[in-house]
PDB file of N, CA and C in Angstrom:
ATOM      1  N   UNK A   1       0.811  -1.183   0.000  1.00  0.00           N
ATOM      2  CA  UNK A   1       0.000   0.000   0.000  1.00  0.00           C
ATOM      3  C   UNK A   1       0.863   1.259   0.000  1.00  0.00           C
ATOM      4  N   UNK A   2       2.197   1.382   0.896  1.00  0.00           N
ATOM      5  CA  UNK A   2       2.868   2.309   0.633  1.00  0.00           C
ATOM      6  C   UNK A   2       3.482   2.765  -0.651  1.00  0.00           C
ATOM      7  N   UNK A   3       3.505   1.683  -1.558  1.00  0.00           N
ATOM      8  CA  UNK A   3       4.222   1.794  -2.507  1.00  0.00           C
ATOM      9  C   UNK A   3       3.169   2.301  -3.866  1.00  0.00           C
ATOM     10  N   UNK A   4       1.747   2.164  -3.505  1.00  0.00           N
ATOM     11  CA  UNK A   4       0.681   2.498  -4.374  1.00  0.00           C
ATOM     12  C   UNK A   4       0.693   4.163  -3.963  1.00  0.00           C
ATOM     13  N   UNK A   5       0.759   4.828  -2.595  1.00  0.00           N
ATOM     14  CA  UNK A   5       0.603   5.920  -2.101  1.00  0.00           C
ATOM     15  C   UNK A   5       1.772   6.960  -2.754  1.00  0.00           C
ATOM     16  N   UNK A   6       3.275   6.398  -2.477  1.00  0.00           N
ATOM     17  CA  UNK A   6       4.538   7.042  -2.989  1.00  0.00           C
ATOM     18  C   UNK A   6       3.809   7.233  -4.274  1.00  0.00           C
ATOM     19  N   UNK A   7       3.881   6.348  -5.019  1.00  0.00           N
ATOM     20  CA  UNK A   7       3.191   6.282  -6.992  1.00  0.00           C
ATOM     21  C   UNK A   7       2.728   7.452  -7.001  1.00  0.00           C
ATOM     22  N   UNK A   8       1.155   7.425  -6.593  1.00  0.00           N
ATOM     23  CA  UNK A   8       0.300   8.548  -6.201  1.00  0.00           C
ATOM     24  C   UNK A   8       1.151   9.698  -6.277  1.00  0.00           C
ATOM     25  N   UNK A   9       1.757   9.997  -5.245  1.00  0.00           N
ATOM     26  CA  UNK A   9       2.492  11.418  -4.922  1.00  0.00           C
ATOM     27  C   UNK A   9       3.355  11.679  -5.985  1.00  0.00           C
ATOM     28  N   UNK A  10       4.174  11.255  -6.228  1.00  0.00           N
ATOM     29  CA  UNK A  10       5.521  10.917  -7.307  1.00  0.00           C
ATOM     30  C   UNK A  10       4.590  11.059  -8.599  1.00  0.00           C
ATOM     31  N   UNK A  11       3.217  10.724  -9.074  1.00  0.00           N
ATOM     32  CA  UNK A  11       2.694  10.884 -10.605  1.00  0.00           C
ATOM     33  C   UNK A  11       2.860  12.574 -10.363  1.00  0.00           C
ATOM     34  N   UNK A  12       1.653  12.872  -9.148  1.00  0.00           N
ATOM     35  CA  UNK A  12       1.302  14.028  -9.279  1.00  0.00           C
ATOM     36  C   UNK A  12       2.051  14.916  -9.014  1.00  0.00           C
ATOM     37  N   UNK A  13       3.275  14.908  -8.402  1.00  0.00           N
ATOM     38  CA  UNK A  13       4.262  16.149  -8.362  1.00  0.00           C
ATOM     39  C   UNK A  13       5.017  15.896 -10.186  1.00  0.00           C
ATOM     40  N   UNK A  14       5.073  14.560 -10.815  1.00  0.00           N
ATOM     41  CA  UNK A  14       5.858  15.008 -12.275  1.00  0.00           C
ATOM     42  C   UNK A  14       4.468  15.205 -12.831  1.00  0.00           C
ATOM     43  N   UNK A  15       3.280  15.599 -12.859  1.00  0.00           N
ATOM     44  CA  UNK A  15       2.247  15.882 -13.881  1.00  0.00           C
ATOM     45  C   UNK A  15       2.227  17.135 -13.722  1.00  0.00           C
ATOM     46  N   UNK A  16       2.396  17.952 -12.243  1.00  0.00           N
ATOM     47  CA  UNK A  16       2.555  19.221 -11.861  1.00  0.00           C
ATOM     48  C   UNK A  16       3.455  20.180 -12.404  1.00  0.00           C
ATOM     49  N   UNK A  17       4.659  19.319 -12.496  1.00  0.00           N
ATOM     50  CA  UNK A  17       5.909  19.863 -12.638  1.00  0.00           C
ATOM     51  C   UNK A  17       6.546  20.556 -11.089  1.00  0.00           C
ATOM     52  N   UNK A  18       6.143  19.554 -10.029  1.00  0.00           N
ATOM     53  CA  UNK A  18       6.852  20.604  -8.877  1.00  0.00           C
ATOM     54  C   UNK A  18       8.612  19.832  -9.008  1.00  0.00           C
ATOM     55  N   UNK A  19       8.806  20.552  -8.144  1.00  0.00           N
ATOM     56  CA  UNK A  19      10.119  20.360  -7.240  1.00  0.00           C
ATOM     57  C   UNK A  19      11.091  19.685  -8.755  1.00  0.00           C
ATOM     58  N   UNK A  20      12.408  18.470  -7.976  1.00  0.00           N
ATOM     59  CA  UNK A  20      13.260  17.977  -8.774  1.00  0.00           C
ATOM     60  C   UNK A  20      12.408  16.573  -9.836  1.00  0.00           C
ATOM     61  N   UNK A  21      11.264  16.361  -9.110  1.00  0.00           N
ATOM     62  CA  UNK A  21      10.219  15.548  -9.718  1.00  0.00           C
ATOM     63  C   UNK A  21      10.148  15.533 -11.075  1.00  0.00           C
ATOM     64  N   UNK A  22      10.144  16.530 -11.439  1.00  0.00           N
ATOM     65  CA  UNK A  22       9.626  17.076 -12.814  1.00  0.00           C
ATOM     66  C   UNK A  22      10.673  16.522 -13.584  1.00  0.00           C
ATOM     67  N   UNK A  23      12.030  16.932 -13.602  1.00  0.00           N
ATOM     68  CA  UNK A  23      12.753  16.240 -14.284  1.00  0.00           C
ATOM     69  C   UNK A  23      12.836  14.637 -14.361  1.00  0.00           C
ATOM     70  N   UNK A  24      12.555  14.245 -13.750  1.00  0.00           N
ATOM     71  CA  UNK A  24      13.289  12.803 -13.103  1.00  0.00           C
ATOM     72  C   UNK A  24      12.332  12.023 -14.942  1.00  0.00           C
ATOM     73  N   UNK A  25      12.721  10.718 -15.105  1.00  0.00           N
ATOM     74  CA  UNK A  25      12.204  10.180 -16.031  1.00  0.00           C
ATOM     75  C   UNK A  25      10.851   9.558 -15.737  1.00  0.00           C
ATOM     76  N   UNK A  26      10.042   9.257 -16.608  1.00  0.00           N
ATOM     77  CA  UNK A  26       8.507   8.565 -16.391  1.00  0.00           C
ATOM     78  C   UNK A  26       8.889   6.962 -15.984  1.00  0.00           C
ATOM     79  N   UNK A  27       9.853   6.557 -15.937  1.00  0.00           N
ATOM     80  CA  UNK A  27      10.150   5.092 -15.627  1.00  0.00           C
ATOM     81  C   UNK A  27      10.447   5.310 -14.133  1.00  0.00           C
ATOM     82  N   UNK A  28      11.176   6.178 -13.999  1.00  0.00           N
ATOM     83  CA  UNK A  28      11.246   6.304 -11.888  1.00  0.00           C
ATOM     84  C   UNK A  28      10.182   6.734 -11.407  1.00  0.00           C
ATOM     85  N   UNK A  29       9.545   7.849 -11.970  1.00  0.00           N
ATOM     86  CA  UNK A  29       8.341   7.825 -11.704  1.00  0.00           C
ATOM     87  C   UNK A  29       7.125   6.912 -11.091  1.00  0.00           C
ATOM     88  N   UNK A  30       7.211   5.950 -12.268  1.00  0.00           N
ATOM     89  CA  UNK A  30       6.411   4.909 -12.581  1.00  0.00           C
ATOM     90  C   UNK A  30       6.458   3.850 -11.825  1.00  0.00           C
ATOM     91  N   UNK A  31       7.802   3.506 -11.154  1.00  0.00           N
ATOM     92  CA  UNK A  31       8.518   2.445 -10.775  1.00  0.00           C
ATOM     93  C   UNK A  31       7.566   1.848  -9.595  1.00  0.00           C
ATOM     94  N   UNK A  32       7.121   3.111  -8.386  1.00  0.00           N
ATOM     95  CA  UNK A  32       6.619   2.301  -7.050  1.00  0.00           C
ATOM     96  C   UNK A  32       5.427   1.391  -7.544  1.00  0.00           C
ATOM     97  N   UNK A  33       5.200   1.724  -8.827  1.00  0.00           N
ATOM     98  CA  UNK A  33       3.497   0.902  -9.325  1.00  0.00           C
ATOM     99  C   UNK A  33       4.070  -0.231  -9.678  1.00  0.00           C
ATOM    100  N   UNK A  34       4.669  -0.459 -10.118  1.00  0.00           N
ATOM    101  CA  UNK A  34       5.851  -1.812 -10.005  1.00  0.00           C
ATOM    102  C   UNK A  34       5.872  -2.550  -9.163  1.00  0.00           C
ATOM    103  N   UNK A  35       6.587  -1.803  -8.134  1.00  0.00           N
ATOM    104  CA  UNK A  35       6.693  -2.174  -7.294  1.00  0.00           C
ATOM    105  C   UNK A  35       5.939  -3.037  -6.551  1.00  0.00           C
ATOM    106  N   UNK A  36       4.550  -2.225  -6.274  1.00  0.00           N
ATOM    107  CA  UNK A  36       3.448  -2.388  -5.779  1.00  0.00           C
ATOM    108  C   UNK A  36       2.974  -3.912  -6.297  1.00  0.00           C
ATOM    109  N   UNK A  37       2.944  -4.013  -7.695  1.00  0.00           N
ATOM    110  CA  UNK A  37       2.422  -5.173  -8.361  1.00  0.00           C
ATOM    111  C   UNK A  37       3.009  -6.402  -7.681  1.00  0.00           C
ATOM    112  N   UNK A  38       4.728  -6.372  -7.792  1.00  0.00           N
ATOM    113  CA  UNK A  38       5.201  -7.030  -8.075  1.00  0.00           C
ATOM    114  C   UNK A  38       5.098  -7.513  -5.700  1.00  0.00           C
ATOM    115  N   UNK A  39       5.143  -6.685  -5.551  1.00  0.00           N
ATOM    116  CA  UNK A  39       5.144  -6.981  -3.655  1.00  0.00           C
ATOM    117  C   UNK A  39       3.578  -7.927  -3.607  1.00  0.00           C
ATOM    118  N   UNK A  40       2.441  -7.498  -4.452  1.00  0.00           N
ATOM    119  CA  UNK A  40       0.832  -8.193  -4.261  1.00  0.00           C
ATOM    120  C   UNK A  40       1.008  -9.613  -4.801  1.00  0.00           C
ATOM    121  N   UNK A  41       2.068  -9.765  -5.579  1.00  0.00           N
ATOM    122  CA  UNK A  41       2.077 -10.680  -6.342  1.00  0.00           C
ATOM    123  C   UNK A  41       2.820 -11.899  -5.302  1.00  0.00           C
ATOM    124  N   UNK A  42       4.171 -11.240  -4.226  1.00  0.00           N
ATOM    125  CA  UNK A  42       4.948 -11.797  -3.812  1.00  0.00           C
ATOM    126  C   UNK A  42       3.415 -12.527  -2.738  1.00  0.00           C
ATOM    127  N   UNK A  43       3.127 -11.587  -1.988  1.00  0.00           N
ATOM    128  CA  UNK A  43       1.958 -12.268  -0.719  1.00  0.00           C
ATOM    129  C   UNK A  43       1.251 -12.738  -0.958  1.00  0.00           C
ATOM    130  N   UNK A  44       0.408 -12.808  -2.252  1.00  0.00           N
ATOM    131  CA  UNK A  44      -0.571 -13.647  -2.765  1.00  0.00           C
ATOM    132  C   UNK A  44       0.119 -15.040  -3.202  1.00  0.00           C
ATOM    133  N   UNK A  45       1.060 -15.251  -3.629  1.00  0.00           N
ATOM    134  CA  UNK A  45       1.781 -16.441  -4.021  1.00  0.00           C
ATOM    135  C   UNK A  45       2.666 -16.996  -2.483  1.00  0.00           C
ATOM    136  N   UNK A  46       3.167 -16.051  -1.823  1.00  0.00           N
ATOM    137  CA  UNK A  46       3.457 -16.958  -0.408  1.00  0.00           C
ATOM    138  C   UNK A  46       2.528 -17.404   0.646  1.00  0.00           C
ATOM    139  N   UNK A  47       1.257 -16.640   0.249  1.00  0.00           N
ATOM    140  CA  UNK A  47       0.396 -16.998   1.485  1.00  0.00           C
ATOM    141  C   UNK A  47       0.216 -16.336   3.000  1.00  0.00           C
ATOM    142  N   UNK A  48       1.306 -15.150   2.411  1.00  0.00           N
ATOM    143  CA  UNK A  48       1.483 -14.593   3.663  1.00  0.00           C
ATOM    144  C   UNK A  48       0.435 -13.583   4.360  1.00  0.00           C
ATOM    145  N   UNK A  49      -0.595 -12.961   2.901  1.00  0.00           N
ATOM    146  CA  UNK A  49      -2.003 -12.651   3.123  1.00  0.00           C
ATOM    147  C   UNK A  49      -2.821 -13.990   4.038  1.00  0.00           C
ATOM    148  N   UNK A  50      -3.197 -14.302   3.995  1.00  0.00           N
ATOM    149  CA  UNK A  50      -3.969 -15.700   4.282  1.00  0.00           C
ATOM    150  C   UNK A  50      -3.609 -15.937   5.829  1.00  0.00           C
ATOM    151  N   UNK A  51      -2.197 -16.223   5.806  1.00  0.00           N
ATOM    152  CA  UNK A  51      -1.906 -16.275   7.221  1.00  0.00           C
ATOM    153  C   UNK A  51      -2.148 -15.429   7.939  1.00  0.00           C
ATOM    154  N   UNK A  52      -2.142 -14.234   7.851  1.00  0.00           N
ATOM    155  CA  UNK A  52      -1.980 -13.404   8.338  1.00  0.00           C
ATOM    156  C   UNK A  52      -3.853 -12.625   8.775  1.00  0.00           C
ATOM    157  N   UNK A  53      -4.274 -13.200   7.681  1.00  0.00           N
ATOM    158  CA  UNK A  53      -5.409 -13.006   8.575  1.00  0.00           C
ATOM    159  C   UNK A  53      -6.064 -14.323   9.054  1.00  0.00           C
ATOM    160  N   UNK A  54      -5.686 -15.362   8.825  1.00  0.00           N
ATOM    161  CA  UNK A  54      -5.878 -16.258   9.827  1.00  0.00           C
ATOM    162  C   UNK A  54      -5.738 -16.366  11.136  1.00  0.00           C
ATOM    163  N   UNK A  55      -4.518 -15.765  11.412  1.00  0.00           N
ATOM    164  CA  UNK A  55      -3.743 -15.261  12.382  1.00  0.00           C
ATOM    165  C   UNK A  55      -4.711 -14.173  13.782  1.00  0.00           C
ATOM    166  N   UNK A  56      -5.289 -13.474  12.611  1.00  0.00           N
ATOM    167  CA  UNK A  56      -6.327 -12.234  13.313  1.00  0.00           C
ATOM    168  C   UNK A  56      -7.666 -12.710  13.796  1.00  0.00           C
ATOM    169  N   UNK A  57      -8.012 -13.973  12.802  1.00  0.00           N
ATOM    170  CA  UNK A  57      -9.022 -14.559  13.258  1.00  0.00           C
ATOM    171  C   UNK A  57      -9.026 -15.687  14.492  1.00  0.00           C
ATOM    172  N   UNK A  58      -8.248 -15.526  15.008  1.00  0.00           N
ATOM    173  CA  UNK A  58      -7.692 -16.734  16.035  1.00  0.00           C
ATOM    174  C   UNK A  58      -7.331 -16.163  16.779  1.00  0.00           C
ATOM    175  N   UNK A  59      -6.704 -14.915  16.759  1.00  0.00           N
ATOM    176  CA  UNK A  59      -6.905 -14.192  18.163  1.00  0.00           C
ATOM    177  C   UNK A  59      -8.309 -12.926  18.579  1.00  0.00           C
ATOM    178  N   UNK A  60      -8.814 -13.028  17.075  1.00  0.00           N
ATOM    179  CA  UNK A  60     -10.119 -12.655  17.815  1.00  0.00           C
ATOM    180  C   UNK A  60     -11.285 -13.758  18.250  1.00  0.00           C
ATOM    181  N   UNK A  61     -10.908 -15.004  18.189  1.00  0.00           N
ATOM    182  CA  UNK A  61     -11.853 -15.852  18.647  1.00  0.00           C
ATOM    183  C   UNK A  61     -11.453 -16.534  20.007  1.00  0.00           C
ATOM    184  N   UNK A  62      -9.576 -16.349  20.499  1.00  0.00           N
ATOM    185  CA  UNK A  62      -9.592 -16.010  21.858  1.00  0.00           C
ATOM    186  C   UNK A  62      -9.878 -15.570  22.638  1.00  0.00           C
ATOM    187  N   UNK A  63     -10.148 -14.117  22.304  1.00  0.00           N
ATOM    188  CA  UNK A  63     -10.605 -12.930  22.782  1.00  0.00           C
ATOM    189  C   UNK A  63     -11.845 -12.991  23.179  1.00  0.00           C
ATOM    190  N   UNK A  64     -12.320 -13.858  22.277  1.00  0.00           N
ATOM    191  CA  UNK A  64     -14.283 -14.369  22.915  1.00  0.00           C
ATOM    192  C   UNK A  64     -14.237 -15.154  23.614  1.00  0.00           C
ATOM    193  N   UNK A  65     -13.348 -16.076  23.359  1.00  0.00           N
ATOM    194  CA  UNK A  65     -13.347 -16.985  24.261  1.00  0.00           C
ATOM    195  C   UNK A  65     -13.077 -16.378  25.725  1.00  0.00           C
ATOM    196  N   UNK A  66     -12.310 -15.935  25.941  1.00  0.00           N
ATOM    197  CA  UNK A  66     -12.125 -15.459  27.032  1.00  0.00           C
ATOM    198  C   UNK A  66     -12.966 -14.108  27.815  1.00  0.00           C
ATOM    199  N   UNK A  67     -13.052 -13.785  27.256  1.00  0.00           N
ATOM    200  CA  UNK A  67     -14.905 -12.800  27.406  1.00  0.00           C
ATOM    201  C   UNK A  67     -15.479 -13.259  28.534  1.00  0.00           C
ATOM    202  N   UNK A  68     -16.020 -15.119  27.579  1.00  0.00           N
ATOM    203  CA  UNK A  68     -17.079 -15.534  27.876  1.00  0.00           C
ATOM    204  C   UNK A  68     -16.650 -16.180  29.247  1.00  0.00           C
ATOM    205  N   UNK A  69     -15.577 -16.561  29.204  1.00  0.00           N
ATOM    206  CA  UNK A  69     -14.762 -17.384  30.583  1.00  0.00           C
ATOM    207  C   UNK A  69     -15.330 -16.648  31.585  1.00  0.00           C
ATOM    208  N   UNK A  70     -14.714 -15.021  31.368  1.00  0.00           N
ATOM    209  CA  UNK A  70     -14.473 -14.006  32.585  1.00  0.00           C
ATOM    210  C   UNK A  70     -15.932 -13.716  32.530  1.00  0.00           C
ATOM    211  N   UNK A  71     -16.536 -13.709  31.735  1.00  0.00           N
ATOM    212  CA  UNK A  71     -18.351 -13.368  32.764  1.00  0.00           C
ATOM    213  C   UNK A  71     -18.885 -14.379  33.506  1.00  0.00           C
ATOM    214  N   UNK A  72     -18.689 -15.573  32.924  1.00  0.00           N
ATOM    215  CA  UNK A  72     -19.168 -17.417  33.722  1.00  0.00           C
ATOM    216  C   UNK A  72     -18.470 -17.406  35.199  1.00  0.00           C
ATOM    217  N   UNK A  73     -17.279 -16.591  35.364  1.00  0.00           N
ATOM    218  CA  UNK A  73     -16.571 -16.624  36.394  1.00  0.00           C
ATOM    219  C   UNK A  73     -15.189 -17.502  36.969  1.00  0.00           C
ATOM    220  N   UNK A  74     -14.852 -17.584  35.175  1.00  0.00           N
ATOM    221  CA  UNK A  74     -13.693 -18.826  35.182  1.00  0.00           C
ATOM    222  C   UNK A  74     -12.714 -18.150  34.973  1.00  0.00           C
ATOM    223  N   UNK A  75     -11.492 -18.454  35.879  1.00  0.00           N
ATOM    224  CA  UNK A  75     -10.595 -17.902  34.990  1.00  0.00           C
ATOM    225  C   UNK A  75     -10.106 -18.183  33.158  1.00  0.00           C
ATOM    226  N   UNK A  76      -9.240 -17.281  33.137  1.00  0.00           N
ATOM    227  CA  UNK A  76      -9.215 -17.161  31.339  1.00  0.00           C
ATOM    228  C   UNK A  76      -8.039 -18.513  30.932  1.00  0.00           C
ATOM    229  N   UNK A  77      -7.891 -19.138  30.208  1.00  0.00           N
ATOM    230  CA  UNK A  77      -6.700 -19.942  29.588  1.00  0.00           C
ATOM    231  C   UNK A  77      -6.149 -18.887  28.908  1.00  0.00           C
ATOM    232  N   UNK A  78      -4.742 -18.827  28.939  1.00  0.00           N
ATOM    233  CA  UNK A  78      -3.901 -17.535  28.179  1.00  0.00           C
ATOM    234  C   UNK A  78      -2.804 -18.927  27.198  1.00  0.00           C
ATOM    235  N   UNK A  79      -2.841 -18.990  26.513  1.00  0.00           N
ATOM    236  CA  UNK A  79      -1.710 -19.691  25.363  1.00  0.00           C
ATOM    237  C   UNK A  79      -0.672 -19.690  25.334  1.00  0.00           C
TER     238      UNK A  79
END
């Protein structure tokens, strides 16, 4: 996502013409969108999306779990 945001900024300062931007070439420019592709491409093919919210879903279903402990009057299991 950072690298979609830099893009962003970096088009619109060389479409502007601000700062040293302006000069720089449309390929450096261009590059963080690259980038970007090529990083969605890396996590979607390692799985590291997936885990990672697997990950979130398992500690938010601790989190209930343990909720429900501490209102029943049990103590919590911590992992």
């Amino acid at each position: 996502m950072y690298f979609l945001g830099i893009g962003l900024v970096l088009l619109l300062l060389k479409y502007l013409e601000i700062g040293p931007v302006a000069a720089w070439s449309w390929i450096a420019v261009l590059s963080p969108f690259a980038l970007a592709v090529v990083w969605w491409t890396w996590v979607d093919w390692s799985g590291h999306a997936k885990k990672t919210e697997m990950d979130k879903l398992d500690k938010r279903k601790q989190e209930r779990i343990d909720k429900q402990r501490t209102a029943m009057g049990l103590p919590s299991k911590k992992r």
